[in-house]
Protein backbone atom coordinates (compact mmCIF):
# COMPACT_ATOMS: atom_id res chain seq x y z
CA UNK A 1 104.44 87.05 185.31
CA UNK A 2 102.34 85.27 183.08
CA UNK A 3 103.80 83.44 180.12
CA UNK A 4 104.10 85.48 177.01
CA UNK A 5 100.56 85.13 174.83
CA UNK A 6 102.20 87.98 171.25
CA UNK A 7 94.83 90.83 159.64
CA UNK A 8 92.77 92.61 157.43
CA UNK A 9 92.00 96.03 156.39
CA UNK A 10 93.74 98.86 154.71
CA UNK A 11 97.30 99.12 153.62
CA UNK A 12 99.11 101.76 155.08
CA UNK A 13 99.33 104.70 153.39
CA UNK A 14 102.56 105.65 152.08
CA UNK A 15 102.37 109.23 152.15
CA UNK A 16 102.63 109.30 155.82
CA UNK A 17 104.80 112.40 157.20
CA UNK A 18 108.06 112.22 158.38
CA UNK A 19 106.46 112.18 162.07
CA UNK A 20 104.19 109.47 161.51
CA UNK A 21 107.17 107.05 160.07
CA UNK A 22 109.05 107.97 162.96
CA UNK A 23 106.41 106.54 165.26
CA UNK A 24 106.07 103.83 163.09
CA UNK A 25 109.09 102.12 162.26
CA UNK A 26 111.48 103.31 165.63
CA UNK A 27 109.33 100.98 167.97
CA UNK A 28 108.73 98.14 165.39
CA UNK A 29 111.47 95.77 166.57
CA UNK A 30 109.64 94.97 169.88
CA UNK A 31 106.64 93.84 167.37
CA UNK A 32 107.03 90.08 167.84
CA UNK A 33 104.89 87.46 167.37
CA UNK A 34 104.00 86.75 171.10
CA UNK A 35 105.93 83.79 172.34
CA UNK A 36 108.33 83.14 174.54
CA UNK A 37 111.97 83.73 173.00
CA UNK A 38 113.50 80.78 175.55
CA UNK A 39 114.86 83.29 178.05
CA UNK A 40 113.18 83.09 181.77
CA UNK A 41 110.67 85.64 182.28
CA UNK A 42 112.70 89.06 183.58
CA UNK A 43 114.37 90.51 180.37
CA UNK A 44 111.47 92.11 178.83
CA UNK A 45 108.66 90.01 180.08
CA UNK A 46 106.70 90.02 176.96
CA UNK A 47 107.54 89.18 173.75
CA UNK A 48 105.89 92.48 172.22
CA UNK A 49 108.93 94.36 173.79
CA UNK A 50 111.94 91.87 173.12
CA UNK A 51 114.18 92.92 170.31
CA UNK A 52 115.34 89.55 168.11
CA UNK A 53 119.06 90.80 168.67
CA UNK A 54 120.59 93.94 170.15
CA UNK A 55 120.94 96.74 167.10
CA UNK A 56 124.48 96.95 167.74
CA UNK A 57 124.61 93.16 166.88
CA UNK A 58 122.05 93.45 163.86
CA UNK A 59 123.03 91.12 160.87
CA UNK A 60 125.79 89.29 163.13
CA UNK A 61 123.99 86.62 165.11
CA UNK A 62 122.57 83.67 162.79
CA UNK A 63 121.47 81.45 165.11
CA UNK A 64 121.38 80.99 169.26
CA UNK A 65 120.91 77.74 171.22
CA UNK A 66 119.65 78.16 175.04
CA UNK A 67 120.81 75.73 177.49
CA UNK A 68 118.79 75.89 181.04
CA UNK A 69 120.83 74.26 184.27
CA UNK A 70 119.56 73.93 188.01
CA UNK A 71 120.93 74.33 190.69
CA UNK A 72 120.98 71.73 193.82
CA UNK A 73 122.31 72.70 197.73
CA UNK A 74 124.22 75.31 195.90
CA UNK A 75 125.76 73.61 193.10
CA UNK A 76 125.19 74.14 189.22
CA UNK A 77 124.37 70.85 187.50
CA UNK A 78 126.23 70.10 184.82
CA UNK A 79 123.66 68.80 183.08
CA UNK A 80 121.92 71.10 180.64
CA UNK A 81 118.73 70.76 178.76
CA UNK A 82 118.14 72.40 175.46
CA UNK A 83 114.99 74.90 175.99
CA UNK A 84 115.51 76.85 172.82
CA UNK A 85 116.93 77.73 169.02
CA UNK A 86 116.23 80.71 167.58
CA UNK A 87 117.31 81.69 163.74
CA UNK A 88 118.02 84.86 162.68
CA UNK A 89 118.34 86.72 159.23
CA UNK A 90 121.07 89.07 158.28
CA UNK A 91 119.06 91.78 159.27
CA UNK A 92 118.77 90.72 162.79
CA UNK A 93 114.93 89.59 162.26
CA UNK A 94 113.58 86.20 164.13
CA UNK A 95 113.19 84.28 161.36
CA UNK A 96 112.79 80.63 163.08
CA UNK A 97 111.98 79.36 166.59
CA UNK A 98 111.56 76.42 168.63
CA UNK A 99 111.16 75.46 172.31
CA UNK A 100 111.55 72.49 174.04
CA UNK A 101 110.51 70.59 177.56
CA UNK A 102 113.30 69.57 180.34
CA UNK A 103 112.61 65.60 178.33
CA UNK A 104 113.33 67.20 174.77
CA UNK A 105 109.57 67.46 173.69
CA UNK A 106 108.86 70.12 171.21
CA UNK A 107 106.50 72.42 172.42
CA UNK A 108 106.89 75.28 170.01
CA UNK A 109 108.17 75.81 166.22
CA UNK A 110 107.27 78.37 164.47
CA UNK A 111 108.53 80.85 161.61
CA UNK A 112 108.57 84.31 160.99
CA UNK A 113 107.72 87.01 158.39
CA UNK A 114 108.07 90.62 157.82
CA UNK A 115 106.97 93.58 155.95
CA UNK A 116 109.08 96.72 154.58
CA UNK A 117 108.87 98.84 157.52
CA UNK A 118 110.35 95.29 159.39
CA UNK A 119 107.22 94.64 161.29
CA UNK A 120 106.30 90.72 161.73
CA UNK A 121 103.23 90.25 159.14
CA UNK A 122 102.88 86.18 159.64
CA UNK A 123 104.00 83.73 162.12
CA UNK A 124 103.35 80.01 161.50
CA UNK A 125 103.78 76.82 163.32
CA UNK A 126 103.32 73.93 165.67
CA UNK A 127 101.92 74.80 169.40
CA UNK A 128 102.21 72.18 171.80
CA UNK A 129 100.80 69.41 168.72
CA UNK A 130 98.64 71.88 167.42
CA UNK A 131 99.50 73.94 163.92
CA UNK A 132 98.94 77.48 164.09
CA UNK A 133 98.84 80.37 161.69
CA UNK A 134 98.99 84.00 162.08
CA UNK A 135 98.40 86.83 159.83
CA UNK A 136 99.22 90.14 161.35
CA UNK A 137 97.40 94.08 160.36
CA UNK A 138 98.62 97.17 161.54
CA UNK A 139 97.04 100.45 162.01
CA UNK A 140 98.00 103.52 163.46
CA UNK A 141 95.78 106.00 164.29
CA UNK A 142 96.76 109.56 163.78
CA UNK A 143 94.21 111.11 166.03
CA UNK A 144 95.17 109.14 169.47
CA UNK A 145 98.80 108.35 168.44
CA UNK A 146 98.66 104.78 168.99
CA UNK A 147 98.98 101.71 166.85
CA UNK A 148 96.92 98.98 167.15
CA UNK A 149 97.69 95.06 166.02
CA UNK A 150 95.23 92.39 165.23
CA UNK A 151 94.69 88.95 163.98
CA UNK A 152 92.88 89.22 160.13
CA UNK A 153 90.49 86.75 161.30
CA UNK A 154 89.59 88.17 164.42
CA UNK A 155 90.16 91.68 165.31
CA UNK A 156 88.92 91.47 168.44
CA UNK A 157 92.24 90.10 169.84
CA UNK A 158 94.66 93.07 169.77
CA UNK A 159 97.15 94.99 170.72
CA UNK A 160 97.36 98.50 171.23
CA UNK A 161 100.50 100.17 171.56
CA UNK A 162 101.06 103.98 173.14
CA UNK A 163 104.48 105.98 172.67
CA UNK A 164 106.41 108.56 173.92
CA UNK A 165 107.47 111.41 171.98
CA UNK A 166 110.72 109.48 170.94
CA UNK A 167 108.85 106.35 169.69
CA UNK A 168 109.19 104.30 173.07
CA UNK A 169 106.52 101.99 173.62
CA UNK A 170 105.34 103.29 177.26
CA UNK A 171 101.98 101.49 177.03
CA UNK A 172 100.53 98.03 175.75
CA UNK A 173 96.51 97.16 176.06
CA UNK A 174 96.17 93.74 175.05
CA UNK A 175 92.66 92.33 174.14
CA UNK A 176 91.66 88.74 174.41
CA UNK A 177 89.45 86.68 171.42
CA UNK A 178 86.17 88.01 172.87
CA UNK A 179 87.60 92.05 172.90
CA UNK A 180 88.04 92.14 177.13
CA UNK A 181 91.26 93.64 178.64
CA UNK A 182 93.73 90.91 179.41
CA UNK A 183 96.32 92.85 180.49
CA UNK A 184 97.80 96.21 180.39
CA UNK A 185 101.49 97.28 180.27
CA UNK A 186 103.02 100.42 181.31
CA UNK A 187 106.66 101.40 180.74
CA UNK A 188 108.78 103.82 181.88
CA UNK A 189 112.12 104.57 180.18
CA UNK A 190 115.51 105.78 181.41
CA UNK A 191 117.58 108.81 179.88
CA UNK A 192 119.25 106.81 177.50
CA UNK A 193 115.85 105.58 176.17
CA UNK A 194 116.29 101.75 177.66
CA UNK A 195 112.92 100.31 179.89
CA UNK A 196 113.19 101.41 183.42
CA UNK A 197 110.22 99.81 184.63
CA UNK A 198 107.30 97.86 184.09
CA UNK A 199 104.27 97.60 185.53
CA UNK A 200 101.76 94.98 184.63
CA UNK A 201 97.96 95.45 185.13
CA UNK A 202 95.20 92.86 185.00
CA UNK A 203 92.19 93.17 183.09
CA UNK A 204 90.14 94.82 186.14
CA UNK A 205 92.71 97.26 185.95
CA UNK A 206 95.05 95.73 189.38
CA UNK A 207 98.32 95.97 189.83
CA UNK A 208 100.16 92.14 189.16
CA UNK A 209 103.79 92.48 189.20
CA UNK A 210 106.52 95.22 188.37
CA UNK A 211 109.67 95.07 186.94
CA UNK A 212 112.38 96.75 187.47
CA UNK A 213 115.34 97.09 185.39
CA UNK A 214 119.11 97.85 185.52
CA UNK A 215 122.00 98.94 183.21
CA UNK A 216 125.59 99.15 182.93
CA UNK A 217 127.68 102.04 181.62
CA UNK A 218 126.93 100.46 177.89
CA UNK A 219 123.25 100.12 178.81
CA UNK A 220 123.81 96.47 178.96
CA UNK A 221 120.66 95.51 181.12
CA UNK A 222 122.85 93.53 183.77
CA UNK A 223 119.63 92.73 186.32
CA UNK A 224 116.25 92.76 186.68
CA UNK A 225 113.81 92.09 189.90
CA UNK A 226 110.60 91.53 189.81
CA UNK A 227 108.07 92.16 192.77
CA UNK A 228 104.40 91.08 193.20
CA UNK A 229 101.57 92.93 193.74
CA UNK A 230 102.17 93.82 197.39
CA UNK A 231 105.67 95.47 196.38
CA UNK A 232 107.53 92.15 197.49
CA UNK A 233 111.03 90.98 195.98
CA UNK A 234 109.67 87.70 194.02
CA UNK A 235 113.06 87.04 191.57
CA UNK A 236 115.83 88.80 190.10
CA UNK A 237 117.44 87.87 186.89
CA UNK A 238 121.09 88.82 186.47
CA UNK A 239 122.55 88.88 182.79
CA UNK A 240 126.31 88.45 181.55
CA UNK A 241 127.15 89.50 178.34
CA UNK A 242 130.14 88.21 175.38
CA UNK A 243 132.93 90.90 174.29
CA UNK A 244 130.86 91.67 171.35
CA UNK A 245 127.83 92.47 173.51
CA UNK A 246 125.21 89.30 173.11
CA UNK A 247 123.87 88.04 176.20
CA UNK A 248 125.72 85.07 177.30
CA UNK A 249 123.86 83.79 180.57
CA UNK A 250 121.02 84.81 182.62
CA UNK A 251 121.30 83.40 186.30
CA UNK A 252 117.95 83.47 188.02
CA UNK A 253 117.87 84.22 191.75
CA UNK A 254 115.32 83.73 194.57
CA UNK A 255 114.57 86.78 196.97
CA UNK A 256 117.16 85.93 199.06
CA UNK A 257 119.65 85.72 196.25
CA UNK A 258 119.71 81.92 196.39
CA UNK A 259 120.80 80.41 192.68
CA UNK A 260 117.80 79.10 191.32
CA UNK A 261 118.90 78.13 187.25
CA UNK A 262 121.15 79.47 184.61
CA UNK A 263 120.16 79.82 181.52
CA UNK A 264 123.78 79.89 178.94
CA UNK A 265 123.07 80.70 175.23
CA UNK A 266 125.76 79.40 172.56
CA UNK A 267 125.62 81.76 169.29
CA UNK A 268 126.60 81.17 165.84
CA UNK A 269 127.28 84.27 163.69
CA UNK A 270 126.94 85.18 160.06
CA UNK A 271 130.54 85.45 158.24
């Protein structure tokens, strides 16, 4: 799976019906600014689908520190490095980010704003030494049923997002800076409304990888595995979760279920 890589024109308007804000603001959480949130590839593996928090935690979590250990003949190191700090409003919005090497380099910081209906509107930063700025536009179009996101100085690069009738995003289109296909998601959704499985397409329109995903009776997602092209077991991510439901650790397996890393995130919460 390839590393997470997640304007303008009219405003909105704000007579939309009651359908059209439905399909507008129930997916808008997974609208993040497209970079990795520190977690190994397997939870959602783009950032355009990874909620900051869960909902059930929203306004609790204020900030999370991920800690990333190997694993040697067996054996957990007990040495961690710090891969990444997140910051978080009291509305459970991604406010500030940063990611970090195994040697403690920066490669990402970055901040985070939003609009009313709590979609990210501007993300700005420092990208491996290089500042970055990002000014987000969103448009849905009433005709096809999808919303699109682009760049306000290049609208070329987008997104295009496709729901289900209960605002699920079930597929993503994402266009590179000269308007070809990169990639295309497609996502299919349990009964309880939780990802199921995702497929990921390149931009010829071939199957990559697919991702499969697994709950417990609270619809904790407790593993993922992820196969390759040819339908082969490549990973699978297990997750472990604290008593008030925030992810705790996510231990990273081979296909033979051999430890690979653990990944242990230490939380401070609002008071």
């Amino acid at each position: 799976m390839q590393s997470p890589i997640r304007i303008q024109s009219k405003q909105f308007n704000r007579k939309l019906s009651a359908t059209k804000v439905s399909l507008l603001s129930i997916p808008l959480l997974f609208l993040t600014c497209p970079i990795s949130n520190g977690f190994p590839q397997g939870y959602f593996p783009d950032a355009t689908l990874a909620k900051p928090i869960e909902l059930s935690q929203s306004g609790k979590v204020k900030f999370r520190e991920d800690w990333l250990y190997s694993y040697e003949n067996g054996k957990m190191s007990p040495k961690g490095f710090k891969i990444a700090y997140d910051r978080f409003d009291s509305l459970g919005q991604k406010i500030e980010e940063a990611n970090y090497d195994l040697n403690g380099k920066t490669l990402l910081e970055a901040t985070y704003s939003y609009d009313e209906w709590g979609r990210e509107i501007q993300c700005v930063g420092i990208r491996n030494q290089r500042n970055f700025y990002h000014r987000w536009h969103y448009s849905f179009n009433d005709s096809s049923k999808t919303l699109e996101k682009f760049l306000t100085n290049n609208n070329k690069q987008r997104w295009i997002y496709r729901f289900d009738s209960f605002g699920n995003i079930r597929e993503e289109i994402n266009f590179d800076e000269d308007g070809s296909v990169n990639y295309t998601y497609k996502i299919n959704y349990t009964k309880f409304g939780k990802p199921a499985e995702l497929i990921e397409y390149s931009g010829t329109g071939t199957m990559y990888e697919k991702w499969i995903y697994l709950y417990n009776d609270k619809f904790q997602n407790i593993e993922v595995m992820q196969f390759n092209s040819e339908g082969e077991l490549i990973k699978k991510y297990l997750n472990k979760y604290d008593s008030m439901g925030n992810r705790k650790e996510v231990i990273t397996l081979d296909n033979l279920d051999k430890d690979l890393e653990r990944t242990v995130s230490v939380y401070q919460f609002y008071k």
